[in-house]
Protein backbone atom coordinates (compact mmCIF):
# COMPACT_ATOMS: atom_id res chain seq x y z
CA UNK A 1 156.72 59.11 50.03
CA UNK A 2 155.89 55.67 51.18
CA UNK A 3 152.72 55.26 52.79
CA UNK A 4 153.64 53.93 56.00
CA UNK A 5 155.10 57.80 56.30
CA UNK A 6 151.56 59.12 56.13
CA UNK A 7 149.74 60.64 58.97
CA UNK A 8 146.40 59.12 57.07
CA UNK A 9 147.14 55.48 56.46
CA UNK A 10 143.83 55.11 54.31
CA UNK A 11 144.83 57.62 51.36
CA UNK A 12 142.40 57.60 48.92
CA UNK A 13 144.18 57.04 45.16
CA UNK A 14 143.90 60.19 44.55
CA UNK A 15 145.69 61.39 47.17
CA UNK A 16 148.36 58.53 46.37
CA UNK A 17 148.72 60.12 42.31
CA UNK A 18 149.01 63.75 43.44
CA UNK A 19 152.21 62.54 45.44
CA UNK A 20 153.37 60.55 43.00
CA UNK A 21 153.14 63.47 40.72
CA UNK A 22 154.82 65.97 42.89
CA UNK A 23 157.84 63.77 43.17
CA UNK A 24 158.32 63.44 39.49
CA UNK A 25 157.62 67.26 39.34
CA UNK A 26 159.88 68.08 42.29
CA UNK A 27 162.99 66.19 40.61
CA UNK A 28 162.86 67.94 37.40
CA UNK A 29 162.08 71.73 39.99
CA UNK A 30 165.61 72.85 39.40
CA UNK A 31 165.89 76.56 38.35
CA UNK A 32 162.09 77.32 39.50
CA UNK A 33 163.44 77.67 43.09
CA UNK A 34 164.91 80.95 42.48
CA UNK A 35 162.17 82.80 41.21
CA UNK A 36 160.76 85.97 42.64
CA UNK A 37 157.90 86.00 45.04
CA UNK A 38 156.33 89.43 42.95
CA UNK A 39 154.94 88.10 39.68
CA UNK A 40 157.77 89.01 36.89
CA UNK A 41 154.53 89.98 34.41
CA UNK A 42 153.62 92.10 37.45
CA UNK A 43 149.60 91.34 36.59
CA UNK A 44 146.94 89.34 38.42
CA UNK A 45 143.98 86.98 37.47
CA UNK A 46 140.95 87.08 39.13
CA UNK A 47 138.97 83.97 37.67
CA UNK A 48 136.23 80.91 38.14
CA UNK A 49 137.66 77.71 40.07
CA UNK A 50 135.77 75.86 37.41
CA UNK A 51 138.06 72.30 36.23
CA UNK A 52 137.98 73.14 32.46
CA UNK A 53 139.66 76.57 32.93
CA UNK A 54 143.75 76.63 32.93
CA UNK A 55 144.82 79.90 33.16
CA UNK A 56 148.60 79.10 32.20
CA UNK A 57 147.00 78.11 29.26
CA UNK A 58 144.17 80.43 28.34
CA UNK A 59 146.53 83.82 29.14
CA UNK A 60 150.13 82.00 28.68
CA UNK A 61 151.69 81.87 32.29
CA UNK A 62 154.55 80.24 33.15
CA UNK A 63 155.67 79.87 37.07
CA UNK A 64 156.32 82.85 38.16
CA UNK A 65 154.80 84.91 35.52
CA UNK A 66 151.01 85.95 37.45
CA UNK A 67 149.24 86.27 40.03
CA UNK A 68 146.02 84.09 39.96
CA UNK A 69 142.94 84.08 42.29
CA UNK A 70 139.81 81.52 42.13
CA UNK A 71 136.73 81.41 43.49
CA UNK A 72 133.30 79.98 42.34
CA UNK A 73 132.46 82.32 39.65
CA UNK A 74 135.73 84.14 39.70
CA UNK A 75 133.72 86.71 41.83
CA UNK A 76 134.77 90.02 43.48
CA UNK A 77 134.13 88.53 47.06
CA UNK A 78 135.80 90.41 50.28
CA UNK A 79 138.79 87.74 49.91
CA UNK A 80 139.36 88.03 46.21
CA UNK A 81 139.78 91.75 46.62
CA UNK A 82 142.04 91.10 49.77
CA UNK A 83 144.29 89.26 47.65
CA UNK A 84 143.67 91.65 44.90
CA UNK A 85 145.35 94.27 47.43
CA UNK A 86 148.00 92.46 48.72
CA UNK A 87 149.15 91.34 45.20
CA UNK A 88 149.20 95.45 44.41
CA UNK A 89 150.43 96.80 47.47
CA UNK A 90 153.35 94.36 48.65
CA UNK A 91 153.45 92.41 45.42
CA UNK A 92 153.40 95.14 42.50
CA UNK A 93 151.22 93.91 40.27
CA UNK A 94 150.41 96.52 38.02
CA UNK A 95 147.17 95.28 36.24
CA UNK A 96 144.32 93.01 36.73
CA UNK A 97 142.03 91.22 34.60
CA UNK A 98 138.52 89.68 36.07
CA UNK A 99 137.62 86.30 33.94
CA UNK A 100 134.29 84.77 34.49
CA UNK A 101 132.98 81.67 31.74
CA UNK A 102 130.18 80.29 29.92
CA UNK A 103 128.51 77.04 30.80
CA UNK A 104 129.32 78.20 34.42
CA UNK A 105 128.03 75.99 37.28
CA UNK A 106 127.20 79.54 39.37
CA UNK A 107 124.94 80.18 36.95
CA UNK A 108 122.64 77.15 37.73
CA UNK A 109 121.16 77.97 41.31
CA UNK A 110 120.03 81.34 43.63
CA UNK A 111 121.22 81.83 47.11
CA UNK A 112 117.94 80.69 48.20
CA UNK A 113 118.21 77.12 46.18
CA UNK A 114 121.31 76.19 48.24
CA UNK A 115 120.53 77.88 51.22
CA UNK A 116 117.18 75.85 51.28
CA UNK A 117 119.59 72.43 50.20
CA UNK A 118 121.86 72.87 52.40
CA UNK A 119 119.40 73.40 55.28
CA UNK A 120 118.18 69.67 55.50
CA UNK A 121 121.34 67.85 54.29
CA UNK A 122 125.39 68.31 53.97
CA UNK A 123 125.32 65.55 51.33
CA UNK A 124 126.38 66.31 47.50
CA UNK A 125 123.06 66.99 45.88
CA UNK A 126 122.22 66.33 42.59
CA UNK A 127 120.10 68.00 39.47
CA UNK A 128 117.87 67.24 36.58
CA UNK A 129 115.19 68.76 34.48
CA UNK A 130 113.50 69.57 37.74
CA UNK A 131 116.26 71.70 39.07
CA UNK A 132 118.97 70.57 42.13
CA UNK A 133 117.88 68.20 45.33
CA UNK A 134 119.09 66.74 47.65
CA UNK A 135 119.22 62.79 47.73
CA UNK A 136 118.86 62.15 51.42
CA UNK A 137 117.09 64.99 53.91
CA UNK A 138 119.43 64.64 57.38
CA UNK A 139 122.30 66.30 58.66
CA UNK A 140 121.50 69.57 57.79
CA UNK A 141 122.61 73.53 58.51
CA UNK A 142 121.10 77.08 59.03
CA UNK A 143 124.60 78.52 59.20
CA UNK A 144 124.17 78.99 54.75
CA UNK A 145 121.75 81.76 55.51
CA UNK A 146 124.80 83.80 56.91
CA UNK A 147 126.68 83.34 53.35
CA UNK A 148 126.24 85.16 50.19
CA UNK A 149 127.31 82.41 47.45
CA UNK A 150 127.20 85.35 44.68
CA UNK A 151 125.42 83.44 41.94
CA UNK A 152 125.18 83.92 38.22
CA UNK A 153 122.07 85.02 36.71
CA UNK A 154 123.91 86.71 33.50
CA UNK A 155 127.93 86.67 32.96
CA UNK A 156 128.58 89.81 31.25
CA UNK A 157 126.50 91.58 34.21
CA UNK A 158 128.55 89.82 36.62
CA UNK A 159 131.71 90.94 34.84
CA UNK A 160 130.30 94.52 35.07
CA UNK A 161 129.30 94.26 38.28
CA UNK A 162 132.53 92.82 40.14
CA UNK A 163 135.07 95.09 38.16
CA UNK A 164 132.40 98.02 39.09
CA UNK A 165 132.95 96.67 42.90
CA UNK A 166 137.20 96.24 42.85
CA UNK A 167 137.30 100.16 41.11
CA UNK A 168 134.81 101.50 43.15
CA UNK A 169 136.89 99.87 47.01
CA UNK A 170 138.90 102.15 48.83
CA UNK A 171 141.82 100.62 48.84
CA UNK A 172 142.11 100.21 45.68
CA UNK A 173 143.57 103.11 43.48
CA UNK A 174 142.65 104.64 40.31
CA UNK A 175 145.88 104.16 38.18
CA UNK A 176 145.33 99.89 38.35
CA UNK A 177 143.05 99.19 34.82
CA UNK A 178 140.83 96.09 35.81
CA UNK A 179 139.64 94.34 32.64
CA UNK A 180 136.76 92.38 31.97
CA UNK A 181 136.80 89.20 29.77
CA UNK A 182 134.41 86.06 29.52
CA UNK A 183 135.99 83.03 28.28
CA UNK A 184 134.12 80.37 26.16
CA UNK A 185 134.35 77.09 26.92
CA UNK A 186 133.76 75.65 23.34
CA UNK A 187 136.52 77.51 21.92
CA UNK A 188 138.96 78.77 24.11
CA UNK A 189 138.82 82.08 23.99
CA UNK A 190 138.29 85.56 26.03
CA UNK A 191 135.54 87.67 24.81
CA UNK A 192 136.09 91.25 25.96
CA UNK A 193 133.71 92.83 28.12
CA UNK A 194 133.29 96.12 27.04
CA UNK A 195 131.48 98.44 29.35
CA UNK A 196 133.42 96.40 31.82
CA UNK A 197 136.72 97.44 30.73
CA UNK A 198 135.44 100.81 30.20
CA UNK A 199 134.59 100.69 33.56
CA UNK A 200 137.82 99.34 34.73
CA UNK A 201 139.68 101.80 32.83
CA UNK A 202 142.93 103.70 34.38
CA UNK A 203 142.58 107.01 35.60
């Protein structure tokens, strides 16, 4: 796409190698346009947004293959369990797996701590030894005492805690096992949860 086709003349060059990429990736698409819209593995990821997690990778997805839903943390918000639904009940997915991580960026502040930095500046704040701040004090919102940012204050509690919250919703039924894995960032792999997949067992 040349740039004089772009609504945004100024593209960052970032924005310039994600197109570039998509065009080599769209000329080599080929047999990927006929696959299903229901996930041929009929299962679903519910995981952290976090940069050094690929689940293709991790649980060996191709296109296709998975349904996969990220959030900071990987938490059981309202919308991940929306999605959760719709992948079950229009999508047939059949099982779901909730994968939080160490070293996890959710795990480094408390509602208050960004409600409070958020509430004198919009900027990107910044953190040392000393905890996060901001670096300038203007702009500013209240509206992040209306939000629930579901921090981390230990992962396999939060693994616990958000496949207790997907079995325990109405609208989700019995017979779909949710299990609970936390996957380390030094190695690669998922550590099982075990009360939560005891927890998220079929019934």
């Amino acid at each position: 796409m040349s740039k004089e086709n772009l609504l945004q003349k100024e593209n960052s060059i970032i924005n310039q190698e994600v197109l570039v990429a998509n065009q080599s990736y769209s000329e080599s698409f080929g047999e990927k346009a006929n696959l299903a819209m229901p996930p041929a593995r009929k299962f679903a990821i519910l995981t952290c947004m976090d940069a050094r997690l690929d689940p293709a990778k991790y649980a060996g997805l191709s296109e296709g293959d998975a349904h996969v839903i990220r959030n900071a943390g990987g938490r059981a918000s309202d919308d991940a369990i929306r999605s959760l639904i719709i992948s079950y009940k229009l999508l047939g997915t059949a099982e779901w797996f909730v994968i939080h991580h160490t070293d996890c960026g959710m795990e480094t502040f408390t509602d208050e701590i960004i409600r409070d930095l958020l509430s004198t500046s919009l900027s990107t704040a910044t953190v040392d030894e000393n905890g996060w701040r901001n670096i300038t004090e203007e702009g500013g919102s209240q509206e992040a005492k209306n939000i629930s940012f579901l921090p981390i204050s230990n992962q396999a509690e939060s693994i616990i805690e958000d496949v207790k919250r997907i079995k325990n919703h109405a609208l989700v039924p019995s017979h779909i096992p949710v299990y609970g894995y936390l996957f380390d960032v030094k190695s690669g792999k998922l550590i099982e949860i075990p009360e939560a997949t005891s927890i998220g067992r079929a019934s």
